[in-house]
C-alpha atoms as a PDB file:
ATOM      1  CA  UNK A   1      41.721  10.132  42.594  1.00  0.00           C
ATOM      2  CA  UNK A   2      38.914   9.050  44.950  1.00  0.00           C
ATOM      3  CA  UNK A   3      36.234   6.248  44.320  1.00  0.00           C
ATOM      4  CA  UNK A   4      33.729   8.732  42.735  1.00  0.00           C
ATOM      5  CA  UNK A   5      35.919   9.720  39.949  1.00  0.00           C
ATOM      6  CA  UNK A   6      37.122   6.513  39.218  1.00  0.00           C
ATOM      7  CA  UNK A   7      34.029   5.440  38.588  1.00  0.00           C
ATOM      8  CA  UNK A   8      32.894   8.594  36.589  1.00  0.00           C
ATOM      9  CA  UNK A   9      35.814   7.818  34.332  1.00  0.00           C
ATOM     10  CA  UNK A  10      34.455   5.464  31.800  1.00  0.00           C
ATOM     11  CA  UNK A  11      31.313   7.901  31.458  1.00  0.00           C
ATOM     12  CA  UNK A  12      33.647  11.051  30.775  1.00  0.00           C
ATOM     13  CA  UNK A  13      35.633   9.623  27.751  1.00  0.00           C
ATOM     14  CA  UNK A  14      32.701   8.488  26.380  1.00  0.00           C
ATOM     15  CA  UNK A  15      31.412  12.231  26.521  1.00  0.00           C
ATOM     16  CA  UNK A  16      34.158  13.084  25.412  1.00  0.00           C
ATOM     17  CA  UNK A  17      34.248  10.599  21.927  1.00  0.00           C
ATOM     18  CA  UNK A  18      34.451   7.289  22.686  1.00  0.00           C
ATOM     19  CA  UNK A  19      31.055   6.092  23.081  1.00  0.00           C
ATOM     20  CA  UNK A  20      30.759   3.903  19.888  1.00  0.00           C
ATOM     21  CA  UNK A  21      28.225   4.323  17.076  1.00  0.00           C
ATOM     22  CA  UNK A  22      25.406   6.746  18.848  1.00  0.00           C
ATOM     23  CA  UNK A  23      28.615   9.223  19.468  1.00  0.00           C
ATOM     24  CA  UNK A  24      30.017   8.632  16.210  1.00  0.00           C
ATOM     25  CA  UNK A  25      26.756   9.089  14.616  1.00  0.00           C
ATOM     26  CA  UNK A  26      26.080  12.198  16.505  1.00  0.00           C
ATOM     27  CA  UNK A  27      29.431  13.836  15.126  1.00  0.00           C
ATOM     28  CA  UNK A  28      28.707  12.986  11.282  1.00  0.00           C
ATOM     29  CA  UNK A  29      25.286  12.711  11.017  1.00  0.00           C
ATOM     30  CA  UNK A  30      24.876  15.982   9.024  1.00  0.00           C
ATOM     31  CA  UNK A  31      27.269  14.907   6.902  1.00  0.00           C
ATOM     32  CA  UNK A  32      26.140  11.262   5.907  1.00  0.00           C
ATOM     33  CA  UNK A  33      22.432  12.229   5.633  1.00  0.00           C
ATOM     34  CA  UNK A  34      22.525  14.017   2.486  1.00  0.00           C
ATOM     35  CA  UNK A  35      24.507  10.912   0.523  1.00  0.00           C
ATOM     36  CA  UNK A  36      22.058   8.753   2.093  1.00  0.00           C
ATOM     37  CA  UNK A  37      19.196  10.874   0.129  1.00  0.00           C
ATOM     38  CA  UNK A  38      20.773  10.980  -3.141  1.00  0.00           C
ATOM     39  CA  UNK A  39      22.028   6.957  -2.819  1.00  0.00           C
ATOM     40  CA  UNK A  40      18.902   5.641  -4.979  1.00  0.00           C
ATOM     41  CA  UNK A  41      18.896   8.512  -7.461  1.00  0.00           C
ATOM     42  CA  UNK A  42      23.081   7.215  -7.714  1.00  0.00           C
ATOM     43  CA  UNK A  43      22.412   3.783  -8.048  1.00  0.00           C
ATOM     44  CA  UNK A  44      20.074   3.959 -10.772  1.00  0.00           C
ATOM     45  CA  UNK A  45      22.478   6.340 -12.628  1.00  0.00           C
ATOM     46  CA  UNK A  46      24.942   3.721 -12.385  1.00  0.00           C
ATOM     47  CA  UNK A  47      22.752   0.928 -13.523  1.00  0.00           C
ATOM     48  CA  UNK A  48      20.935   2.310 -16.436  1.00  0.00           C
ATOM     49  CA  UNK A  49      23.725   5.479 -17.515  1.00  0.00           C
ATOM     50  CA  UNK A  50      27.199   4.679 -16.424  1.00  0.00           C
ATOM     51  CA  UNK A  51      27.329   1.356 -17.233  1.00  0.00           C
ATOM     52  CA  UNK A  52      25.527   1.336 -20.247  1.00  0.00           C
ATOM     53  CA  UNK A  53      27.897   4.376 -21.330  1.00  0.00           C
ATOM     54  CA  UNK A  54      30.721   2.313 -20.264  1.00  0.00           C
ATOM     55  CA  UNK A  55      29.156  -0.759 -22.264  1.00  0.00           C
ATOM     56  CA  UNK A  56      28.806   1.162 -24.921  1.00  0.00           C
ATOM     57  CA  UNK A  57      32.253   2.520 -25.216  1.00  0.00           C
ATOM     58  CA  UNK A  58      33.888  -0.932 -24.792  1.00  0.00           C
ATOM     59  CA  UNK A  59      31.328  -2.356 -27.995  1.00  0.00           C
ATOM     60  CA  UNK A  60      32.166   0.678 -29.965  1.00  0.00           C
ATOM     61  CA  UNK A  61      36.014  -0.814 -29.744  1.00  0.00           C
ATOM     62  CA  UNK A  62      34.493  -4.027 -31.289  1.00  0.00           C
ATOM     63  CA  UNK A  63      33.098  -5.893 -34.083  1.00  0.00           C
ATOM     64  CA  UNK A  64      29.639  -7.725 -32.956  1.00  0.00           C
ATOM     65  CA  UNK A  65      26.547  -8.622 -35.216  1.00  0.00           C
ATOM     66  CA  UNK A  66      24.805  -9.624 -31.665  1.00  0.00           C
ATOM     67  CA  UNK A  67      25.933 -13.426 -32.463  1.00  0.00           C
ATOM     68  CA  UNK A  68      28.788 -14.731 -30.735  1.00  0.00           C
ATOM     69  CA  UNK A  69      31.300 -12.700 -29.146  1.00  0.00           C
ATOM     70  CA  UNK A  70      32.561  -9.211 -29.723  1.00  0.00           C
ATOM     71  CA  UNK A  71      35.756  -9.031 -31.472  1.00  0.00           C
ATOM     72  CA  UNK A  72      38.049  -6.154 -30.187  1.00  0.00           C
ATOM     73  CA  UNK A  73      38.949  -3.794 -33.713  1.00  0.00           C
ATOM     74  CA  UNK A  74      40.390  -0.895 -32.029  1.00  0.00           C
ATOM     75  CA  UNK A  75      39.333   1.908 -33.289  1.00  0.00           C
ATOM     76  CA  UNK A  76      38.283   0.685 -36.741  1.00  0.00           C
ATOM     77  CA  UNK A  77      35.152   2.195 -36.076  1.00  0.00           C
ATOM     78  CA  UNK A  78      35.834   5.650 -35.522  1.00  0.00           C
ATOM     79  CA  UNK A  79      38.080   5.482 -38.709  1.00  0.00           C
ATOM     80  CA  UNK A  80      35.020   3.901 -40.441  1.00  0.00           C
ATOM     81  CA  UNK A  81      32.671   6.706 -39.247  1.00  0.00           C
ATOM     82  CA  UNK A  82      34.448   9.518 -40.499  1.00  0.00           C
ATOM     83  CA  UNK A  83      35.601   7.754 -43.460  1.00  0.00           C
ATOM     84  CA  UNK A  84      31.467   6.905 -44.150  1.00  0.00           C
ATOM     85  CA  UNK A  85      29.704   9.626 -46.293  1.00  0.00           C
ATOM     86  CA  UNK A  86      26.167   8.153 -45.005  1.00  0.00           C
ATOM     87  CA  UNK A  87      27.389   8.783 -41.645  1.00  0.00           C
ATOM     88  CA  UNK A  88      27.659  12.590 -42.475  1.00  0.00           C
ATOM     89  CA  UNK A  89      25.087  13.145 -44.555  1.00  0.00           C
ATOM     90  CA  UNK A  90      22.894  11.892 -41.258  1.00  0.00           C
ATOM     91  CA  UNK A  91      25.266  14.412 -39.253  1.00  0.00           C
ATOM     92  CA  UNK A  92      23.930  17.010 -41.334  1.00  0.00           C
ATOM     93  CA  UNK A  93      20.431  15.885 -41.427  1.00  0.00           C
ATOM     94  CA  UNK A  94      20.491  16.397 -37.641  1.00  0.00           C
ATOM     95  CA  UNK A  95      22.368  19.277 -37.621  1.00  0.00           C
ATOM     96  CA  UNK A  96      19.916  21.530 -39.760  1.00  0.00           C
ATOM     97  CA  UNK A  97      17.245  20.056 -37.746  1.00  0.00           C
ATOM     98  CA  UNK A  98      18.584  21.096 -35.033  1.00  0.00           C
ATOM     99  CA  UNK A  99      19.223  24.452 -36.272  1.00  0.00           C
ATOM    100  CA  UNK A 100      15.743  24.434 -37.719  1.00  0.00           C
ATOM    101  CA  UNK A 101      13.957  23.868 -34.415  1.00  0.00           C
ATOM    102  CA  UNK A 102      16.122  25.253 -31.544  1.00  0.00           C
ATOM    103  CA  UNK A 103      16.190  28.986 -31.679  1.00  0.00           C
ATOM    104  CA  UNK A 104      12.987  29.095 -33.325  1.00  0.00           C
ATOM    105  CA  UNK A 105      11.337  27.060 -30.579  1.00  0.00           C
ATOM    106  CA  UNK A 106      12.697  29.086 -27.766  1.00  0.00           C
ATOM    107  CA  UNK A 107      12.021  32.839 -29.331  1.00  0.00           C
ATOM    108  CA  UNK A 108       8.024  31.107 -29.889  1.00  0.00           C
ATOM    109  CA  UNK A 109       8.393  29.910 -26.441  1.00  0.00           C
ATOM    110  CA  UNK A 110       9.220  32.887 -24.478  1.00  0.00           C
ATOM    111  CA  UNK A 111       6.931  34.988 -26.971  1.00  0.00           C
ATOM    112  CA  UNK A 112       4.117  33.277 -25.913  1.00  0.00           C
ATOM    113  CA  UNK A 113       5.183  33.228 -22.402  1.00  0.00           C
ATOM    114  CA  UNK A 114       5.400  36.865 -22.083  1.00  0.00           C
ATOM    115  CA  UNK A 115       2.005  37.193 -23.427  1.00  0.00           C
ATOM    116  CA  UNK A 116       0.665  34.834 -21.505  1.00  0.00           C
ATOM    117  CA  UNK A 117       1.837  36.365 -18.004  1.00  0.00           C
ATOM    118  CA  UNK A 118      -0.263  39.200 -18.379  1.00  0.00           C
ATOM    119  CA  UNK A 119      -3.573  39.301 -17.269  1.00  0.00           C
ATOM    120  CA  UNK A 120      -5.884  38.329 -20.406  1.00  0.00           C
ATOM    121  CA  UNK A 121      -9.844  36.884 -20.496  1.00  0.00           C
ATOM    122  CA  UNK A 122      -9.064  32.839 -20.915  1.00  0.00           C
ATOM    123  CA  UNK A 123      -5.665  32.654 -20.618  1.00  0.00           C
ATOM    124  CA  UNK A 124      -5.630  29.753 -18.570  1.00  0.00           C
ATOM    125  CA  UNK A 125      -7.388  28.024 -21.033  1.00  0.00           C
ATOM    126  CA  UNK A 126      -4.895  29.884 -23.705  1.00  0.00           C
ATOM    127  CA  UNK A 127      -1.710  27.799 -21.594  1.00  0.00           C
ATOM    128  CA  UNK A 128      -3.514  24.446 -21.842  1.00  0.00           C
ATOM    129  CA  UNK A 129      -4.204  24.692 -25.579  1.00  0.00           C
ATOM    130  CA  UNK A 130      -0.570  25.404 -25.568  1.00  0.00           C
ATOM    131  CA  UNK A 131       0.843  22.817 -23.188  1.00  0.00           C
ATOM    132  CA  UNK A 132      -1.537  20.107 -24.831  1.00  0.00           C
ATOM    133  CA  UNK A 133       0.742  18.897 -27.584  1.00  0.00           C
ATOM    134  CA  UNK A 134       2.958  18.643 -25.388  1.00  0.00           C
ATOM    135  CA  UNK A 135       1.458  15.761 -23.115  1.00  0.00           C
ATOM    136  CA  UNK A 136       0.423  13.642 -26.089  1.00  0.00           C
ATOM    137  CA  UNK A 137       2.515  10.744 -27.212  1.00  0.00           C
ATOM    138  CA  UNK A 138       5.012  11.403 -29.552  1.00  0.00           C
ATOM    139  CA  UNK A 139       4.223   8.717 -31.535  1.00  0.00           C
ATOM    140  CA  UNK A 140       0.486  10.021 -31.580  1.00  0.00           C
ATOM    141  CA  UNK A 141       1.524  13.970 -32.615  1.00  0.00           C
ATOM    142  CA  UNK A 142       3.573  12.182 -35.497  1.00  0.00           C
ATOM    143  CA  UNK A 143       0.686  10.221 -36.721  1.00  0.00           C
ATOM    144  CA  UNK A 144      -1.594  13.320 -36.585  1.00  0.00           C
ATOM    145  CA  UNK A 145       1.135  15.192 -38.402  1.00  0.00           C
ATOM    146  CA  UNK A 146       1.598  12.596 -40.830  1.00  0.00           C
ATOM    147  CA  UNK A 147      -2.387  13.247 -41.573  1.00  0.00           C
ATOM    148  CA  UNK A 148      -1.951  16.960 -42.115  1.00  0.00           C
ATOM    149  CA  UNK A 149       0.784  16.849 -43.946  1.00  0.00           C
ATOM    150  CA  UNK A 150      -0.491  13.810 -46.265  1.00  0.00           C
ATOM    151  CA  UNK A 151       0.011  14.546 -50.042  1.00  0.00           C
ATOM    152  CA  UNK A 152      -3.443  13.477 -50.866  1.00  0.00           C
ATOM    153  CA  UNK A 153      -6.034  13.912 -48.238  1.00  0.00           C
ATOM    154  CA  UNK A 154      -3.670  16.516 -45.901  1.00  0.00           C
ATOM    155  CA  UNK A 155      -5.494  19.919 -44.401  1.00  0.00           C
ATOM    156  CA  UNK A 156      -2.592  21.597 -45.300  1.00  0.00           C
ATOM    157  CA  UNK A 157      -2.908  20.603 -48.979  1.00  0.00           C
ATOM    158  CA  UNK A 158      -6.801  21.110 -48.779  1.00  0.00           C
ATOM    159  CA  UNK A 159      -6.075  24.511 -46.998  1.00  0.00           C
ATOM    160  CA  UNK A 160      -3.939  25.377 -49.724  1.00  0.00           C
ATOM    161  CA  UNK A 161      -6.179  24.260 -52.537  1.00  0.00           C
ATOM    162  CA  UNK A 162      -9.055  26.393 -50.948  1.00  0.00           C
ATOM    163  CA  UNK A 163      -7.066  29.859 -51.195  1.00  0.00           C
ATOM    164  CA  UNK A 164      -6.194  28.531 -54.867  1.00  0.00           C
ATOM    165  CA  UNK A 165      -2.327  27.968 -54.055  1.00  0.00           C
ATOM    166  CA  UNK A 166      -1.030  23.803 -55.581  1.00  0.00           C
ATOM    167  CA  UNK A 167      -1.012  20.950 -53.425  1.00  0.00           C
ATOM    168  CA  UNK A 168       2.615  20.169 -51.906  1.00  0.00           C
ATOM    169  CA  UNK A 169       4.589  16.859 -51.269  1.00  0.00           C
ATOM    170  CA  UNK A 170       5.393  17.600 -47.989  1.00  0.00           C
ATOM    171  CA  UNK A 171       6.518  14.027 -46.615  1.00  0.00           C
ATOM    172  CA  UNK A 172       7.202  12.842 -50.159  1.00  0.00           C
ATOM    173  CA  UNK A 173       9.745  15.071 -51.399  1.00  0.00           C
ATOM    174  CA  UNK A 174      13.003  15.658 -50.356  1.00  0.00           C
ATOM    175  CA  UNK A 175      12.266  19.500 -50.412  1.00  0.00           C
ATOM    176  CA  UNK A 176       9.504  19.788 -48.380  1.00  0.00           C
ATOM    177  CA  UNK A 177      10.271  16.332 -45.689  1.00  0.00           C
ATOM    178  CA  UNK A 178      12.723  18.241 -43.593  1.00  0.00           C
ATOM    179  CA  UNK A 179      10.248  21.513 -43.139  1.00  0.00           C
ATOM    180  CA  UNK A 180       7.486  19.193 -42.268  1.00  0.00           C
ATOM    181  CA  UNK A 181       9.238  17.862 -39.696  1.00  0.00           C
ATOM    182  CA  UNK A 182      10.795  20.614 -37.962  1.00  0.00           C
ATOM    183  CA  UNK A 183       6.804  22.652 -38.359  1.00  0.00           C
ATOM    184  CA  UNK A 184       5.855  19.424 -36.245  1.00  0.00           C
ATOM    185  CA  UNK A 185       8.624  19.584 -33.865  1.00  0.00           C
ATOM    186  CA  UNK A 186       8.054  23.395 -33.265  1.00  0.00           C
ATOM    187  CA  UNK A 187       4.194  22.435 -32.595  1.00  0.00           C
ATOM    188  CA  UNK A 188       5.093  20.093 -30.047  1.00  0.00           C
ATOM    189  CA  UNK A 189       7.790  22.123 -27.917  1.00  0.00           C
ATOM    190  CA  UNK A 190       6.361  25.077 -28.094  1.00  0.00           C
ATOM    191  CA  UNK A 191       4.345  24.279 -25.202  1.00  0.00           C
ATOM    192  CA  UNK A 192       7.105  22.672 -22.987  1.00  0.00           C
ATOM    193  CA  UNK A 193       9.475  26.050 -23.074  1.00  0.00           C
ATOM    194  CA  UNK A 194       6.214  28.148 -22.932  1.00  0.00           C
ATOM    195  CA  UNK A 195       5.945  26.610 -19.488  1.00  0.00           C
ATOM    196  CA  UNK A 196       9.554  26.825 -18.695  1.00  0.00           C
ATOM    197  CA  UNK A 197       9.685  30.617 -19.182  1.00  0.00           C
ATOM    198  CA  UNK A 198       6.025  31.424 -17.709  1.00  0.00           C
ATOM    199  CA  UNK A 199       7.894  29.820 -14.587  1.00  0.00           C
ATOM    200  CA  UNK A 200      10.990  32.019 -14.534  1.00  0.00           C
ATOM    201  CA  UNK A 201       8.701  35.264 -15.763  1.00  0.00           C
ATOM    202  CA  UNK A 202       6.574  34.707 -12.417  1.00  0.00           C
ATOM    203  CA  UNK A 203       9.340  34.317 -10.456  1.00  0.00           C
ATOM    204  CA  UNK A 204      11.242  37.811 -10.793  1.00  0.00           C
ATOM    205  CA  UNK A 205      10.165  40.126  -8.321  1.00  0.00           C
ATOM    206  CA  UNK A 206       7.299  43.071  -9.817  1.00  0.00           C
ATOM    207  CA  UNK A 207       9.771  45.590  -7.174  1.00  0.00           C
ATOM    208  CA  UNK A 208      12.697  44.797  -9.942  1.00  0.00           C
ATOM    209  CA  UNK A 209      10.296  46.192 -12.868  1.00  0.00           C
ATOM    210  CA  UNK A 210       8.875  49.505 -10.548  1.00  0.00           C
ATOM    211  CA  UNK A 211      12.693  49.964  -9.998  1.00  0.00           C
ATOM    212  CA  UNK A 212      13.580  49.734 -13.354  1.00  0.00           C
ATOM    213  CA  UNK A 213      10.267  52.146 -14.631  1.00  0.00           C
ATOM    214  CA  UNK A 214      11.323  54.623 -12.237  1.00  0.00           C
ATOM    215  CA  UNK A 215      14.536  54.900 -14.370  1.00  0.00           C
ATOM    216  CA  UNK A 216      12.904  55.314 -17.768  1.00  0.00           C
ATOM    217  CA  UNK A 217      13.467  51.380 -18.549  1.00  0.00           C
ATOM    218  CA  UNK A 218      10.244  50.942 -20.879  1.00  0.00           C
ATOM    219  CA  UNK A 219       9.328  48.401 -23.787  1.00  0.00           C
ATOM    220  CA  UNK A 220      12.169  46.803 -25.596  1.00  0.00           C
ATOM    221  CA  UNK A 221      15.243  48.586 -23.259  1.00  0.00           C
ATOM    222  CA  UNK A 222      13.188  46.857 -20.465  1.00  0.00           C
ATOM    223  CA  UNK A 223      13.177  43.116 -22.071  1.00  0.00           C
ATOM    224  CA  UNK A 224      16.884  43.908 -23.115  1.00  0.00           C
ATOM    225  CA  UNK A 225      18.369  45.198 -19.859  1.00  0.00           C
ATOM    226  CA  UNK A 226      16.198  43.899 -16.809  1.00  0.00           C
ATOM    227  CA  UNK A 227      13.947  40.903 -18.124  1.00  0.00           C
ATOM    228  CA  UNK A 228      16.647  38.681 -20.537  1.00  0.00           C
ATOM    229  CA  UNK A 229      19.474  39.305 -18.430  1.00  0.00           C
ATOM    230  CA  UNK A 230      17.600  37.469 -15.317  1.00  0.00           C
ATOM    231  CA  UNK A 231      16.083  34.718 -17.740  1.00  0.00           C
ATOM    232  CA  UNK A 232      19.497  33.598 -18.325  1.00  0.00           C
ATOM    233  CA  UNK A 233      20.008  30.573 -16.354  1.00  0.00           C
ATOM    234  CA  UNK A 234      16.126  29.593 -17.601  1.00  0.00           C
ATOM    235  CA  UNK A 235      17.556  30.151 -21.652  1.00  0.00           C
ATOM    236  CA  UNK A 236      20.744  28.080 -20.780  1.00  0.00           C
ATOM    237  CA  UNK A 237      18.553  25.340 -19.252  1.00  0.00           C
ATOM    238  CA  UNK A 238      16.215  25.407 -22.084  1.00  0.00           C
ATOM    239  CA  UNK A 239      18.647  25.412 -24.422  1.00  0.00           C
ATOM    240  CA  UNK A 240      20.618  22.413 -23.863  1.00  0.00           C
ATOM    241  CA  UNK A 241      17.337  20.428 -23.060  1.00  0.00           C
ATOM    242  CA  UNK A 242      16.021  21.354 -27.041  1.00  0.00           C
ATOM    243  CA  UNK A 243      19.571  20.363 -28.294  1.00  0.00           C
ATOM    244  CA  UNK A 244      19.017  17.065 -26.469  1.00  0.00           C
ATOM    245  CA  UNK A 245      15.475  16.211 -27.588  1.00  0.00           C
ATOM    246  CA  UNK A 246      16.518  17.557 -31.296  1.00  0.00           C
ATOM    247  CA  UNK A 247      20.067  15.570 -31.607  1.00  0.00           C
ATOM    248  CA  UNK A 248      18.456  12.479 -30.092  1.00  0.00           C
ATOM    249  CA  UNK A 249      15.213  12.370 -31.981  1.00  0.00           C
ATOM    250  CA  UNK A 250      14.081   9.461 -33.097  1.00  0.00           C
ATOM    251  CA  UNK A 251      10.295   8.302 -32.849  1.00  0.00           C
ATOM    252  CA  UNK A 252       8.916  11.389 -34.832  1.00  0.00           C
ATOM    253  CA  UNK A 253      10.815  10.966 -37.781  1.00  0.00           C
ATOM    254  CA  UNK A 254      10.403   7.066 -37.923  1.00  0.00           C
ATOM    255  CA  UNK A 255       6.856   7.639 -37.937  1.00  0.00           C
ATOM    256  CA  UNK A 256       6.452  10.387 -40.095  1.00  0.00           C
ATOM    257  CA  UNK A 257       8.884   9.888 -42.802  1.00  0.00           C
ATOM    258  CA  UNK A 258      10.980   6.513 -42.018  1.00  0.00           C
ATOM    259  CA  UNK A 259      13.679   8.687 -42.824  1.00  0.00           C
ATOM    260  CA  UNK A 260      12.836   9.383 -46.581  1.00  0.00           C
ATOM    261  CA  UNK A 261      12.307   9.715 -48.614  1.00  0.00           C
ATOM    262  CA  UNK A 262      16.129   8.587 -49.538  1.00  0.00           C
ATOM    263  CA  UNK A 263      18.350   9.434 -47.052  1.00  0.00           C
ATOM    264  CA  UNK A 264      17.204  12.856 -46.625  1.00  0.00           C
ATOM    265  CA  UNK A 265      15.572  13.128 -43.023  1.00  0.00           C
ATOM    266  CA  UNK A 266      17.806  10.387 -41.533  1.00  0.00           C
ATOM    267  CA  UNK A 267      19.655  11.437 -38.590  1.00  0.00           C
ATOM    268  CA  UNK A 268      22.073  10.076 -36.672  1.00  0.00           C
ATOM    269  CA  UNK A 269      19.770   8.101 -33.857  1.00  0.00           C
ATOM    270  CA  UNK A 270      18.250   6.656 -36.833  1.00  0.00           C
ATOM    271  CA  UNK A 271      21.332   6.112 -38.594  1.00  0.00           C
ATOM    272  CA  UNK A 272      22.448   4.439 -35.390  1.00  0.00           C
ATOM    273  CA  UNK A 273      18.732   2.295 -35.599  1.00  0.00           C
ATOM    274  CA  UNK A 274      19.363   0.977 -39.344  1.00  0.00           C
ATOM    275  CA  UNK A 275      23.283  -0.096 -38.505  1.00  0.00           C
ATOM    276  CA  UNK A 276      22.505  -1.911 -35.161  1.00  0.00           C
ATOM    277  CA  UNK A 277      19.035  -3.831 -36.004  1.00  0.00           C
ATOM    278  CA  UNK A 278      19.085  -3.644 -39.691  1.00  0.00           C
ATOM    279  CA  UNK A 279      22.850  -4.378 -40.848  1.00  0.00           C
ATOM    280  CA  UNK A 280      23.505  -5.963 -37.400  1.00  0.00           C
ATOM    281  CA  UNK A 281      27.028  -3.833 -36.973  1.00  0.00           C
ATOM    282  CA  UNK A 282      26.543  -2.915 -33.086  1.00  0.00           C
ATOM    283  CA  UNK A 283      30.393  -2.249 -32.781  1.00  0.00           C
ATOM    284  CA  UNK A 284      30.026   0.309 -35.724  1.00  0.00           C
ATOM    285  CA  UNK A 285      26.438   1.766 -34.020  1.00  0.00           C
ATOM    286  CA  UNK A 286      28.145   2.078 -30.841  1.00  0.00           C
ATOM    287  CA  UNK A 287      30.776   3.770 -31.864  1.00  0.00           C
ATOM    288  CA  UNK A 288      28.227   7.074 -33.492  1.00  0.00           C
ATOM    289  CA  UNK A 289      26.458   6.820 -30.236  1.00  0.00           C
ATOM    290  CA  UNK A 290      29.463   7.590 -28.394  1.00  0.00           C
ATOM    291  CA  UNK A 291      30.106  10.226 -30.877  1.00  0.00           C
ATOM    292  CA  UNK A 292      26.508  11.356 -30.159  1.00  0.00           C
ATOM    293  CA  UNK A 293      27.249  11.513 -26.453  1.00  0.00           C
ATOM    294  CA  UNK A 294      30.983  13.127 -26.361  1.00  0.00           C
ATOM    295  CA  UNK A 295      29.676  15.809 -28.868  1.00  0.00           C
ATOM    296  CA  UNK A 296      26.768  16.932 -26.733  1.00  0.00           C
ATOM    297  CA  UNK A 297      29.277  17.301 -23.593  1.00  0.00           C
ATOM    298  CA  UNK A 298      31.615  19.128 -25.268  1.00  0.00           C
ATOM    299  CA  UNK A 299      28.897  21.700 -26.227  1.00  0.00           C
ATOM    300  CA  UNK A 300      27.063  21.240 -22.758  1.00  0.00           C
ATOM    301  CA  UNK A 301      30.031  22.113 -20.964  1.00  0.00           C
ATOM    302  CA  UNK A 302      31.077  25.007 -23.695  1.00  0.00           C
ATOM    303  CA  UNK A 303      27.849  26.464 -22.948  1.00  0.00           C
ATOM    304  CA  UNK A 304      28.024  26.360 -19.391  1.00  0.00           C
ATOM    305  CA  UNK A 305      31.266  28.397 -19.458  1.00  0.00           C
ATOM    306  CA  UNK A 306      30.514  30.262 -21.788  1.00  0.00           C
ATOM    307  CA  UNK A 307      27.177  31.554 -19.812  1.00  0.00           C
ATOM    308  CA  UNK A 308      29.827  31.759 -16.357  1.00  0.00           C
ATOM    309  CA  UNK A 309      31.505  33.973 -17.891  1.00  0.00           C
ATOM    310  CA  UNK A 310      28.355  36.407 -19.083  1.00  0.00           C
ATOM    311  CA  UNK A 311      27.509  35.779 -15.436  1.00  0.00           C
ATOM    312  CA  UNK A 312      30.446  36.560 -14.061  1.00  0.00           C
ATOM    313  CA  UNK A 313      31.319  39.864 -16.268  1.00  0.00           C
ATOM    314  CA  UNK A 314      27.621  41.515 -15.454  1.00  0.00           C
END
């Protein structure tokens, strides 16, 4: 080896790898840049989800009034849940509202939707009328409710009296509290999944409909066979975002009805409201929102296979 390469040595391995951070950089860069984009969206996660989920889980384990120090109970909680028949009676509450305002919400939804992608006179201003409730405060659209829906003074009553039908206790009445609330609810997200679908609707291709023409695919065997079948990932994410907002609800039905009248438009977030602040049982509280939270994964991730499959099969 002569003086040249001796000297070139030092440069070739560090070619070759061993040049420190710029080289090691080089080789992973593609690799670390992506973590280093999603790093704030995982740190707030971790503060203000995963711990508190963790936090939550550990309290649910315990019995604390918010004075002093939690007492670990095991799972004296969990026996006290499904032991309590309040605590199912606001598991029901939630589940017919649920039932009440899903489906229904989505068919109005992608009804409008559809009608709204075709080329009408004012239709622009059509989609704002219907995306308007839907960028008020909640707390706002329940008081508004509340005032059309009052016994005394509502329109609905007055609207009702003027085509010579009787007034009805919508908020006050045990009957009629539950309907109010889901006709409110159906107000407010109509607009939101409207949207949703008016996206996915623009976004298949007019070629897959000419295709689909050209082999006598008209009307309802065209919605059925071309249109649904390629909204399906839009349905399954619309879907489980409704089943959130209706299983979590909370501000709405405080407003509106304060969960009355007697127990029957109490659901579980409120349920979970009146044992934490009002009785001061935060163990007990804890333990139905971690109910709450294990119930909706179990049906998020039973959905998601479930719509896999239907993928996977057609």
């Amino acid at each position: 080896m002569n003086v040249e390469q001796v000297r070139r040595a030092p440069a070739t391995r560090r070619a070759a790898g061993g040049g420190g951070f710029r080289s090691w950089w080089g080789r992973n860069q593609r690799k670390i840049v992506p973590y280093l984009f999603i790093t704030p969206n995982l740190v707030v996660f971790t503060l203000f989800m995963f711990i508190p989920i963790i936090g939550a889980f550990y309290v649910s384990l315990t019995k604390w009034s918010l004075i002093g120090s939690p007492t670990f109970i095991g799972i004296e909680n969990y026996v006290q849940m499904f032991t309590d028949p309040n605590f199912w009676k606001a598991f029901y509450n939630t589940f017919i509202y649920t039932v009440g305002t899903v489906p229904t919400s989505i068919a109005l939804g992608l009804l409008v939707a559809m009608g709204l992608n075709r080329r009408l006179p004012g239709r622009t201003l059509l989609r704002s009328i219907y995306f308007v409730p839907v960028i008020i405060s909640l707390v706002a659209a329940a008081l508004i409710a509340a005032w059309m829906f009052n016994d005394n003074y509502g329109v609905i009553n007055s609207l009702l009296n003027a085509v010579g039908l009787k007034s009805v206790h919508w908020l006050s009445s045990a009957t009629w509290a539950m309907p109010s609330l889901i006709i409110t609810t159906l107000w407010i997200r109509l607009g939101f999944n409207m949207v949703i679908y008016l996206a996915a609707l623009q976004g298949i291709s007019p070629e897959v409909y000419d295709a689909a023409n050209i082999d006598g695919a008209k009307g309802w065997k065209l919605f059925r066979y071309v249109t649904w079948p390629l909204l399906a990932p839009t349905t399954f994410l619309v879907l489980i975002i409704n089943i959130i907002y209706s299983t979590y609800v909370f501000d709405l039905i405080y407003v509106m009805t304060g969960g009355g009248p007697g127990f029957s438009t109490t659901v579980l977030v409120q349920y979970v409201y009146q044992e934490a602040f009002q009785q001061g049982d935060m163990g007990y509280a804890s333990a139905i929102g971690v109910f709450l939270y294990v119930l909706l994964m179990v049906f998020t991730l039973f959905q998601w296979r479930v719509t896999r499959q239907g993928e996977q099969a057609s």
